[in-house]
C-alpha atoms as a PDB file:
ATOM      1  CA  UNK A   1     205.821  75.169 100.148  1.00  0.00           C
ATOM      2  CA  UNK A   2     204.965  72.291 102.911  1.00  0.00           C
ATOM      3  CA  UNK A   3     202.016  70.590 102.118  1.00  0.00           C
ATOM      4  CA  UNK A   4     200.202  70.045 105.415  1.00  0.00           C
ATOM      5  CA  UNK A   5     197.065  67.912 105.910  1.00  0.00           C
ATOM      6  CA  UNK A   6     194.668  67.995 108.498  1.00  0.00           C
ATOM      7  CA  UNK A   7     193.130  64.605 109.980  1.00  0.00           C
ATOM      8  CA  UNK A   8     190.311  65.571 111.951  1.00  0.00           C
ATOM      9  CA  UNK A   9     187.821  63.700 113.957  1.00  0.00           C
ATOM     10  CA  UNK A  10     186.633  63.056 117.922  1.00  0.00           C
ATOM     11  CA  UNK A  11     188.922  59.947 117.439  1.00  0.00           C
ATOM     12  CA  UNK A  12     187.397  58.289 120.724  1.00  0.00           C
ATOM     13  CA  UNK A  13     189.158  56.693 120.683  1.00  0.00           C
ATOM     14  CA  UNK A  14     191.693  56.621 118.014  1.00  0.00           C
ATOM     15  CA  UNK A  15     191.911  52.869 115.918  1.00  0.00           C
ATOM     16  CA  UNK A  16     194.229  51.126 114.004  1.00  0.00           C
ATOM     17  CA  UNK A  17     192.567  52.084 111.143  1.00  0.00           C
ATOM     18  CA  UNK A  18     193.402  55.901 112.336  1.00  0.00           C
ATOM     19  CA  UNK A  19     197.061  55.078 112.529  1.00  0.00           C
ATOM     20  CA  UNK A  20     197.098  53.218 109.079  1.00  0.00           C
ATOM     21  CA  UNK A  21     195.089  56.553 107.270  1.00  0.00           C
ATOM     22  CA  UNK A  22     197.642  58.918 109.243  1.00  0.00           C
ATOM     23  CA  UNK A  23     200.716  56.439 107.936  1.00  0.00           C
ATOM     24  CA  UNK A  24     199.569  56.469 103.968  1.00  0.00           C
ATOM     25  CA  UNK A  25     198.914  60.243 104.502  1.00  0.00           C
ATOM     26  CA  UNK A  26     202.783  60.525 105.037  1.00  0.00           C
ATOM     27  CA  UNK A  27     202.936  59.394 101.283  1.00  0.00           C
ATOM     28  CA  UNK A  28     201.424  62.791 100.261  1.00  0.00           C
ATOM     29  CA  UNK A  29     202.169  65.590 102.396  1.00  0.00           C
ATOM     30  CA  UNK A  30     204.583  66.615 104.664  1.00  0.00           C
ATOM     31  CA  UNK A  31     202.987  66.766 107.594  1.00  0.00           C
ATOM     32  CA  UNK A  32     199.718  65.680 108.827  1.00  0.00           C
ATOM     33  CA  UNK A  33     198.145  67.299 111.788  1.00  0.00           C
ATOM     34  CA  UNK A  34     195.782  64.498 113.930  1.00  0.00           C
ATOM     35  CA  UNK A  35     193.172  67.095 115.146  1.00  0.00           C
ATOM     36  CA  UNK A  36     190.969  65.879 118.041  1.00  0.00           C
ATOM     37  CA  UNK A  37     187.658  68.068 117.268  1.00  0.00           C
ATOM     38  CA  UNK A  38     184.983  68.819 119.876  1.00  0.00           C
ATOM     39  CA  UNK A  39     182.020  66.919 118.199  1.00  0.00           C
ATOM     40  CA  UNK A  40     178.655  68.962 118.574  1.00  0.00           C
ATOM     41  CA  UNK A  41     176.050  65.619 117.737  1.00  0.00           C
ATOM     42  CA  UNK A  42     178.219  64.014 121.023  1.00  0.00           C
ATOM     43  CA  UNK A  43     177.140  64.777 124.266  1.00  0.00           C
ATOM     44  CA  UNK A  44     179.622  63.976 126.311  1.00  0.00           C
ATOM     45  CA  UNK A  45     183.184  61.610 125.653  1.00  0.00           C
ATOM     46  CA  UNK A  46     183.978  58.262 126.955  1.00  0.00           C
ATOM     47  CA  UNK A  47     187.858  58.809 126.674  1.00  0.00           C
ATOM     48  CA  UNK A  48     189.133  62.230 127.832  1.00  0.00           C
ATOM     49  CA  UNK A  49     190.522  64.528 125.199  1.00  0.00           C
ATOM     50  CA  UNK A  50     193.723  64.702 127.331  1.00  0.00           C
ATOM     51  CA  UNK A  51     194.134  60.648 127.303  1.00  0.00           C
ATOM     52  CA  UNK A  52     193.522  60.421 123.661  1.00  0.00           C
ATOM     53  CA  UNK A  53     196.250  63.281 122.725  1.00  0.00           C
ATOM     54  CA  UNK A  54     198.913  60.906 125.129  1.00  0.00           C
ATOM     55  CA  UNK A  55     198.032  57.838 123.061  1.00  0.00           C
ATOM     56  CA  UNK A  56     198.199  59.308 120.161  1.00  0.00           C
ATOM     57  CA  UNK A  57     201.452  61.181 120.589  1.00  0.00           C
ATOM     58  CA  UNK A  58     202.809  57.594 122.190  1.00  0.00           C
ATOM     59  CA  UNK A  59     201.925  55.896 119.111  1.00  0.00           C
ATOM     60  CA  UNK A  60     203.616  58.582 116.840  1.00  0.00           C
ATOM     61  CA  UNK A  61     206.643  58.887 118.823  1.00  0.00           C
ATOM     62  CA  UNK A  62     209.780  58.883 116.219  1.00  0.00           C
ATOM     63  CA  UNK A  63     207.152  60.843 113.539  1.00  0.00           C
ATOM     64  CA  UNK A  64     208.225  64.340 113.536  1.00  0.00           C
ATOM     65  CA  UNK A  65     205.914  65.593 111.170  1.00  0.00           C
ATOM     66  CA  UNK A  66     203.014  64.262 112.670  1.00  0.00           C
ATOM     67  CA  UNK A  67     201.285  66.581 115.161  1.00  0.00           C
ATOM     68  CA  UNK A  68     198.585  66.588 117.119  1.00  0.00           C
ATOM     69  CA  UNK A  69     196.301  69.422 118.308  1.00  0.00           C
ATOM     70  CA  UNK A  70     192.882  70.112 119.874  1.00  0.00           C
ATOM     71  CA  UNK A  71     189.873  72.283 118.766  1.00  0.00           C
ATOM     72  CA  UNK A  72     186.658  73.723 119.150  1.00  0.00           C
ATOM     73  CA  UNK A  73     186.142  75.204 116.501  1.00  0.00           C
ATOM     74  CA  UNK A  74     185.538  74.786 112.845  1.00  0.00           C
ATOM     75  CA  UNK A  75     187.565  72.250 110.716  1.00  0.00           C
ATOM     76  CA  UNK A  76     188.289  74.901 108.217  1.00  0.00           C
ATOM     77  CA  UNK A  77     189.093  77.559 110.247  1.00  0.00           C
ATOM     78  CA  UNK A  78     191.738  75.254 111.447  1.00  0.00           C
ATOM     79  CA  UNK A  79     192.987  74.853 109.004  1.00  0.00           C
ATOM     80  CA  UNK A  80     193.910  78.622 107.923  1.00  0.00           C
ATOM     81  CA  UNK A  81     195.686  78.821 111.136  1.00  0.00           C
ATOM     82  CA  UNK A  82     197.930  76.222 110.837  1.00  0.00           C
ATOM     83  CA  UNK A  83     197.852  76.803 106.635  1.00  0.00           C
ATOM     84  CA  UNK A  84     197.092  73.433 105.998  1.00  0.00           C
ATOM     85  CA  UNK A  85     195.212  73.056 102.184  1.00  0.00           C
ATOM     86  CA  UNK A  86     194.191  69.541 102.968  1.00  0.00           C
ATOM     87  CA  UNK A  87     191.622  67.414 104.747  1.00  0.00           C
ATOM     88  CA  UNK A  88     192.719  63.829 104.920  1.00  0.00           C
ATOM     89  CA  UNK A  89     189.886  61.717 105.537  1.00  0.00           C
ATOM     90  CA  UNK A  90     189.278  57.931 105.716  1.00  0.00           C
ATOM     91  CA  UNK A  91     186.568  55.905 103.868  1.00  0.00           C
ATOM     92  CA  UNK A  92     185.510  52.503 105.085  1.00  0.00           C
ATOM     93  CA  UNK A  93     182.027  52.404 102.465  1.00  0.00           C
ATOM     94  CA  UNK A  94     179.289  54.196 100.736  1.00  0.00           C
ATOM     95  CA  UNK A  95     177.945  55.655 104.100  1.00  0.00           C
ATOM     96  CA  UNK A  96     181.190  57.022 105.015  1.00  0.00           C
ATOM     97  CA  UNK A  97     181.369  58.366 101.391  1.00  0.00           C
ATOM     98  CA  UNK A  98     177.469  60.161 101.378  1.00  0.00           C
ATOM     99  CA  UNK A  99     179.052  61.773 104.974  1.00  0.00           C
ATOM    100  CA  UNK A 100     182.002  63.523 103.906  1.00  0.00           C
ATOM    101  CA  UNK A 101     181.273  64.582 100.817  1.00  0.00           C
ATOM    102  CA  UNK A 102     178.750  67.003 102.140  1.00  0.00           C
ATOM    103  CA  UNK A 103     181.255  67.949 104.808  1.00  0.00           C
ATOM    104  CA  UNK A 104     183.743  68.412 102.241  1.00  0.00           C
ATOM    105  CA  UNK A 105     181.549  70.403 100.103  1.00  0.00           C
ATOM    106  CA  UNK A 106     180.906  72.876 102.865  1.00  0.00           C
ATOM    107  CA  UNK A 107     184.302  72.519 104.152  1.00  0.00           C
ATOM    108  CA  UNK A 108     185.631  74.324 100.684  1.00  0.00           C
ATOM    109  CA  UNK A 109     182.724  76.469 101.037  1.00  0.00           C
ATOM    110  CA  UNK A 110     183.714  78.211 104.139  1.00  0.00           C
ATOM    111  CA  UNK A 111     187.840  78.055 103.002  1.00  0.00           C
ATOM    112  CA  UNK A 112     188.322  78.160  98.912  1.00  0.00           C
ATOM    113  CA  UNK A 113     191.844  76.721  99.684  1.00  0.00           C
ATOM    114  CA  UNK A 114     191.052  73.628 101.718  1.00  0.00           C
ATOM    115  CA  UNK A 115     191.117  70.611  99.480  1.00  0.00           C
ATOM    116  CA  UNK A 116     189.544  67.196 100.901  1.00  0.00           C
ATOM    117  CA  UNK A 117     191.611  63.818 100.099  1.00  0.00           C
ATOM    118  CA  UNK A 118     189.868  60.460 101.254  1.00  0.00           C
ATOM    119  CA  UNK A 119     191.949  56.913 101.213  1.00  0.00           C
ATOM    120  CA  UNK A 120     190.012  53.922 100.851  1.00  0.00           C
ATOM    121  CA  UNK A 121     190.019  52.031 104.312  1.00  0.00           C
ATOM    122  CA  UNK A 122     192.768  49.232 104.339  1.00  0.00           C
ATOM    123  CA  UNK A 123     190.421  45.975 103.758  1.00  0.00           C
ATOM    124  CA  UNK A 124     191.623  44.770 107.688  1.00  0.00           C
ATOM    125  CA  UNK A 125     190.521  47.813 109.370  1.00  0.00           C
ATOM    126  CA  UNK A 126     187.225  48.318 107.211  1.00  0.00           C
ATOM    127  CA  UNK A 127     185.320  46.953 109.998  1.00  0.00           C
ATOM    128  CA  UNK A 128     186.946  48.878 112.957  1.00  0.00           C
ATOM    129  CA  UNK A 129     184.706  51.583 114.219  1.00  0.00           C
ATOM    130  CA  UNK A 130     185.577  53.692 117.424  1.00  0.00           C
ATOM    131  CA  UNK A 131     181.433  53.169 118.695  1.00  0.00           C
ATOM    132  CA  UNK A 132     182.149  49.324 118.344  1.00  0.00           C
ATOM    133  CA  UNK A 133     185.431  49.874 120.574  1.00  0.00           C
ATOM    134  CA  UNK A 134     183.558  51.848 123.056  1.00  0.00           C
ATOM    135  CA  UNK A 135     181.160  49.227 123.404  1.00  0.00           C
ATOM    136  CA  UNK A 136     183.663  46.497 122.921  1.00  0.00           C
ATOM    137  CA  UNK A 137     185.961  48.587 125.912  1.00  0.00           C
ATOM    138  CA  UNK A 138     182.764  49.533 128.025  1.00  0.00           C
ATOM    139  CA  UNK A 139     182.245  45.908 128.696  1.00  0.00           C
ATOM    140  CA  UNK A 140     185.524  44.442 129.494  1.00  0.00           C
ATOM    141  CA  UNK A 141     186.329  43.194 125.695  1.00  0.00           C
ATOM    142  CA  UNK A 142     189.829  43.054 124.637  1.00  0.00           C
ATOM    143  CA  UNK A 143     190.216  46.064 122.264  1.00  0.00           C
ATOM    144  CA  UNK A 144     194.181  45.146 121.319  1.00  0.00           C
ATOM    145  CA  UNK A 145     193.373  44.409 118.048  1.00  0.00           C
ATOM    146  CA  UNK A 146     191.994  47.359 117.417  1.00  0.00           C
ATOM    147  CA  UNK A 147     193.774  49.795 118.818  1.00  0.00           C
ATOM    148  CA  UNK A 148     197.661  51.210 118.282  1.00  0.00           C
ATOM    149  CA  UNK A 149     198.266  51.506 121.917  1.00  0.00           C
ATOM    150  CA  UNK A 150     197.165  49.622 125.098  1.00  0.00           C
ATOM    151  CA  UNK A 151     194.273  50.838 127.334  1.00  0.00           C
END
């Protein structure tokens, strides 16, 4: 059987630090599924959906078993329909940690067969946080270093 992960977040935009969880993911399943999620707590995006998806695919060109998709919906229901049993998810610290645990706890709640698995941020992209590229990007900053793809 294929093991299939989902990576799910707004990803707005989608780091380096992304890229590098998405890479070490490839070291466990088969496929991992980058899915751009419609975040309730955020009003409104500062990259479209539709940009983000290019970028990503741009930066994964080659990768054939890494997809991406878009939903509005929730994470675990997602994951029944593309019968993925795994959540990958990144951890830069403690906060991070306190975070998803309760949204893996509720995650396996609401699907018995979805299984969270969190990396440990790579030490160079610990500090890389897509609301400190926004605000680097919003005004006029150089955000190559942080990001797998050119704005």
């Amino acid at each position: 059987m294929k093991k299939i992960a989902i990576f799910p977040g707004s990803f707005d935009p989608f780091t380096k630090g992304h890229e590098d969880i998405v890479l070490r993911g490839l070291g466990l399943f088969d496929e991992v599924i980058v899915a751009i999620g419609y975040n309730s707590q955020k009003h409104k995006r500062y990259f479209d959906i539709d940009v983000m998806v290019a970028y990503i695919n741009q930066t994964f060109v080659g990768y054939d078993n890494i997809k991406v998709a878009v939903y509005n919906e929730l994470t675990a229901e997602l994951a029944k329909k593309y019968d993925a049993k795994f959540l990958l998810r990144g951890l830069r610290n403690t906060t991070d940690f306190e975070y998803e645990n309760s949204i893996a706890q509720v995650n396996n709640y609401l699907n018995d067969d979805l299984e969270s698995v969190f990396l440990i941020t790579s030490p160079r992209f610990a500090a890389i946080s897509s609301s400190i590229i926004r605000e680097v990007h919003r005004y006029g900053g150089d955000t190559r270093e942080f990001l797998p793809y050119e704005l």
